[in-house]
C-alpha atoms as a PDB file:
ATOM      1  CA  UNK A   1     -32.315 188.780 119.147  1.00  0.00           C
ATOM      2  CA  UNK A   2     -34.775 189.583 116.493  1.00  0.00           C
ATOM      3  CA  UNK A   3     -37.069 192.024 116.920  1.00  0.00           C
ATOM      4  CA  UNK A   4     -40.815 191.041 116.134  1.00  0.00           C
ATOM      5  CA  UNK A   5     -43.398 193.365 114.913  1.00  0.00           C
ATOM      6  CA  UNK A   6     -47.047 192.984 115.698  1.00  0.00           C
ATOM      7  CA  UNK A   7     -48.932 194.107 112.984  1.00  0.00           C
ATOM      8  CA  UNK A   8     -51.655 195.804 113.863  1.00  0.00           C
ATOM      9  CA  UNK A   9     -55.366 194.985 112.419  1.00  0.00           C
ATOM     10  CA  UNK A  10     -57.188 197.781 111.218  1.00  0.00           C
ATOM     11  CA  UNK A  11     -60.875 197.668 110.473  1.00  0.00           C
ATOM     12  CA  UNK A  12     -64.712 197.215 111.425  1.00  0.00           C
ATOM     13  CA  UNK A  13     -65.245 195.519 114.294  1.00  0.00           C
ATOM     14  CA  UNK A  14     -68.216 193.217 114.402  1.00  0.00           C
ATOM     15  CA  UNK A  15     -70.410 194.848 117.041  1.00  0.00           C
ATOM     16  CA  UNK A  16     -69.607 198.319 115.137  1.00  0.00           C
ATOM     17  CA  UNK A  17     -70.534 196.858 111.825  1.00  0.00           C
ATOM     18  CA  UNK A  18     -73.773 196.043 112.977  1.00  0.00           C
ATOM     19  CA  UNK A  19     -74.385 199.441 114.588  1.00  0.00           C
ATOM     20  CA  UNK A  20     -73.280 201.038 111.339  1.00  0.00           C
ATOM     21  CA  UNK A  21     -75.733 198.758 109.202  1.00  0.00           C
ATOM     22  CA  UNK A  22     -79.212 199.395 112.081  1.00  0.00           C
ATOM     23  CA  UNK A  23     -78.426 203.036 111.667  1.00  0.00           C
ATOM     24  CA  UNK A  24     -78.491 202.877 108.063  1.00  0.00           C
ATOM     25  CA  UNK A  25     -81.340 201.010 107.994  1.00  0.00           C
ATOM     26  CA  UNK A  26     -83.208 203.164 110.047  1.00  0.00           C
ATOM     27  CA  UNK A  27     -82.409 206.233 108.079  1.00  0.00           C
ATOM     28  CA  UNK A  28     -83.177 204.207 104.601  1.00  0.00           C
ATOM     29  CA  UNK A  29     -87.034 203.524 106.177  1.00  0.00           C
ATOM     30  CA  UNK A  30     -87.346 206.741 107.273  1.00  0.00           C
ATOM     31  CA  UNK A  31     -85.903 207.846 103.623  1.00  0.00           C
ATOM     32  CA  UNK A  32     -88.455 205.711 102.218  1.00  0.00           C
ATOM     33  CA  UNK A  33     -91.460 207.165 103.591  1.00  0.00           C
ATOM     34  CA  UNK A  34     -90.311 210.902 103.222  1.00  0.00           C
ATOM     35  CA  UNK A  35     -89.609 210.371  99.524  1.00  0.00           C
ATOM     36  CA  UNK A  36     -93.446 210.232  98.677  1.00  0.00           C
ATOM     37  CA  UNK A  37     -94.423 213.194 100.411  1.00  0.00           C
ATOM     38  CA  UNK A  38     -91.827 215.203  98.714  1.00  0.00           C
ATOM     39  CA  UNK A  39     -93.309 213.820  95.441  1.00  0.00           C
ATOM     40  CA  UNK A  40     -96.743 214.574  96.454  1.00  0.00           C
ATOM     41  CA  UNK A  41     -94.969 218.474  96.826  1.00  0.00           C
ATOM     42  CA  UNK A  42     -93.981 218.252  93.771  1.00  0.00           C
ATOM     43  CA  UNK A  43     -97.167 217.338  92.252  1.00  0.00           C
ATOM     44  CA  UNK A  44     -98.834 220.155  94.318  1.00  0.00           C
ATOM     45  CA  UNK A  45     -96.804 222.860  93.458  1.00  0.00           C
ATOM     46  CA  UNK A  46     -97.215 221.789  89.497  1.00  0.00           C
ATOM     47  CA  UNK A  47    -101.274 221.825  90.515  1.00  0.00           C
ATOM     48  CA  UNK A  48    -100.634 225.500  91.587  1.00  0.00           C
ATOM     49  CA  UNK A  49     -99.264 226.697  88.490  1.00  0.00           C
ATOM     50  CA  UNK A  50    -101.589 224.951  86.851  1.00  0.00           C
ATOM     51  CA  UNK A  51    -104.546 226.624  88.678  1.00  0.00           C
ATOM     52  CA  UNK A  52    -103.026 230.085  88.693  1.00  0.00           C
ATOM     53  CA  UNK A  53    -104.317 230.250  85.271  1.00  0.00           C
ATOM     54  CA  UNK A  54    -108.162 230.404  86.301  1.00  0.00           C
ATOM     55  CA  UNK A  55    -109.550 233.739  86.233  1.00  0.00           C
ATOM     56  CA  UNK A  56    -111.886 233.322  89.350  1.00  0.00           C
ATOM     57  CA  UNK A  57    -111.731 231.640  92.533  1.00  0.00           C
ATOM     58  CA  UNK A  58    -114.413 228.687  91.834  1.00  0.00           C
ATOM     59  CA  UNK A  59    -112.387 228.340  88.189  1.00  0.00           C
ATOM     60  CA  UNK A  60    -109.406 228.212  90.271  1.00  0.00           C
ATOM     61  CA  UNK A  61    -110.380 225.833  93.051  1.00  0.00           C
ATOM     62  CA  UNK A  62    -111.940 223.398  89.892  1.00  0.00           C
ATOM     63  CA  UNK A  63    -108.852 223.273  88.451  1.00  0.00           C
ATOM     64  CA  UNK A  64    -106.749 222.798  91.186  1.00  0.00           C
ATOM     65  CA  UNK A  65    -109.213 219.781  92.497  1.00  0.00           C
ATOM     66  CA  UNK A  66    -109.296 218.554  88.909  1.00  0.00           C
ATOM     67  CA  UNK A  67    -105.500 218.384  89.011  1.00  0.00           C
ATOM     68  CA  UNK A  68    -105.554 216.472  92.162  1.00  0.00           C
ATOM     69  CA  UNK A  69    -107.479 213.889  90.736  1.00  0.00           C
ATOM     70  CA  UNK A  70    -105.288 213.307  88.195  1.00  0.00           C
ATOM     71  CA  UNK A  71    -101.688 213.055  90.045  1.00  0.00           C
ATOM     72  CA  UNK A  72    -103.670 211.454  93.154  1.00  0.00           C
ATOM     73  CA  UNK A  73    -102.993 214.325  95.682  1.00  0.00           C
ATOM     74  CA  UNK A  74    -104.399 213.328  99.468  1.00  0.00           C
ATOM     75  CA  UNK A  75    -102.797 215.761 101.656  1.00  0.00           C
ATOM     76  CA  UNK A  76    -104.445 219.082 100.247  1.00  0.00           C
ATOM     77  CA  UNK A  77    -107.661 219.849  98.071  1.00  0.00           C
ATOM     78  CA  UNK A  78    -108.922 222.776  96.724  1.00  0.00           C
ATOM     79  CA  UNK A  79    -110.868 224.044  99.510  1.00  0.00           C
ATOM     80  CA  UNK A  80    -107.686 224.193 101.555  1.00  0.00           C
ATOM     81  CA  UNK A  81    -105.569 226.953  98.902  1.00  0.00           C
ATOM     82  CA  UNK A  82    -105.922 230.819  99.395  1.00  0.00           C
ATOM     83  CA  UNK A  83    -106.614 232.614  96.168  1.00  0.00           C
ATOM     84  CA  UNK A  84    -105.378 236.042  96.248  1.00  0.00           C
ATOM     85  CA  UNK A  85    -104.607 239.356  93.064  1.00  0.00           C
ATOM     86  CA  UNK A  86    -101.394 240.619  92.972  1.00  0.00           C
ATOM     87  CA  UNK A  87    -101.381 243.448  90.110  1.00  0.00           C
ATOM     88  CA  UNK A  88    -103.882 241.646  88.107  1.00  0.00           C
ATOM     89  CA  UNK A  89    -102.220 238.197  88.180  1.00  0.00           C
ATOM     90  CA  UNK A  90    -103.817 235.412  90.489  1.00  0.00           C
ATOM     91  CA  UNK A  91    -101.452 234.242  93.162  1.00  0.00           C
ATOM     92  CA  UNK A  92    -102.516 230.773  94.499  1.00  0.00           C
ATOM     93  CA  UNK A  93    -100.197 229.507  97.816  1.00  0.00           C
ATOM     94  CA  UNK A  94    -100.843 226.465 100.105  1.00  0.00           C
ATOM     95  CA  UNK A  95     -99.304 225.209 103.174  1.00  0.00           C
ATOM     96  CA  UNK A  96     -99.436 221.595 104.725  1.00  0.00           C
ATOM     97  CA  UNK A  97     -98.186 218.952 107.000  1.00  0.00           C
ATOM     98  CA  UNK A  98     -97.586 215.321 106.892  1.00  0.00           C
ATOM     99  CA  UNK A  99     -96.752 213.366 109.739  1.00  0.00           C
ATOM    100  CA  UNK A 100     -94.745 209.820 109.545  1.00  0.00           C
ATOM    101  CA  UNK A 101     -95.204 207.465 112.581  1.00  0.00           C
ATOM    102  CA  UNK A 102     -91.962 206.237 113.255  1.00  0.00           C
ATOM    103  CA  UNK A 103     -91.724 204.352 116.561  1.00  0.00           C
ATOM    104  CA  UNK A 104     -94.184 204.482 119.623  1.00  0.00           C
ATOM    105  CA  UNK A 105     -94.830 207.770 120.178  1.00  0.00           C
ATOM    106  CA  UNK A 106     -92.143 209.145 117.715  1.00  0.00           C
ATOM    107  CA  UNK A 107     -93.567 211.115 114.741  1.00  0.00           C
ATOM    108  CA  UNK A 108     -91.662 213.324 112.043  1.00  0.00           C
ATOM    109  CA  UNK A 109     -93.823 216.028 111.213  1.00  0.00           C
ATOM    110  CA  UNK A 110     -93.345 217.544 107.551  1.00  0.00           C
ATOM    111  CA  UNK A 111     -94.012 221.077 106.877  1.00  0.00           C
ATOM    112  CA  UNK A 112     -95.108 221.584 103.275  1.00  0.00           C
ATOM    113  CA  UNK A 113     -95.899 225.559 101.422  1.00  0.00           C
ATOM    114  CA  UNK A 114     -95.625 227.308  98.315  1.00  0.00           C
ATOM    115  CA  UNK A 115     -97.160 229.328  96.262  1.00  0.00           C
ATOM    116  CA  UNK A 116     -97.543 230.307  92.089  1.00  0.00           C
ATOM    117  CA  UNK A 117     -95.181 232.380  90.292  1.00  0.00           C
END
């Protein structure tokens, strides 16, 4: 009598591939819409720097707005930075939030500061 070996299979099954590829999916769109916003971070904290070089808080503001205008900055204007001296050097931080919708009432909320070096 010959023994027969059943070879097990060893895989994906159909119904956990699909699971696999939704939650992917989901996490790609919700990838997708963060990526912008940490862009737009970017480009604020380079408008910062940039600003930290006024001497007064008007000059600062103008440059900071001026900045905006050029990378296309929504989220924040110039109005909405604190201008502050530390040892004779200007010190320009911000702070922010973005919300994503995501599904009904699901939002992610996105919690942006910084400030100049």
């Amino acid at each position: 009598m010959a023994l027969q070996r059943r070879s097990r299979q060893r895989g994906i099954s159909f119904i956990g591939l699909v699971f696999t590829a939704s939650v992917l999916a989901m996490a790609g769109v919700v990838a997708a819409q963060v990526f912008p916003t940490a862009l737009e971070f970017m480009a604020v904290s380079k408008a910062v720097t940039k600003a930290a070089e006024g001497t007064t808080v008007a000059e600062v503001r103008s440059i900071f707005d001026k900045a905006c205008a050029i990378d296309d900055i929504k989220s924040i204007s110039g109005k909405d930075i604190v201008v502050t001296k530390e040892s004779d050097k200007v010190v320009v931080s911000f702070e922010y939030e973005r919300e994503i919708h995501l599904v009904g009432p699901a939002f992610l909320t996105l919690k942006y500061a910084g400030r100049s070096k």
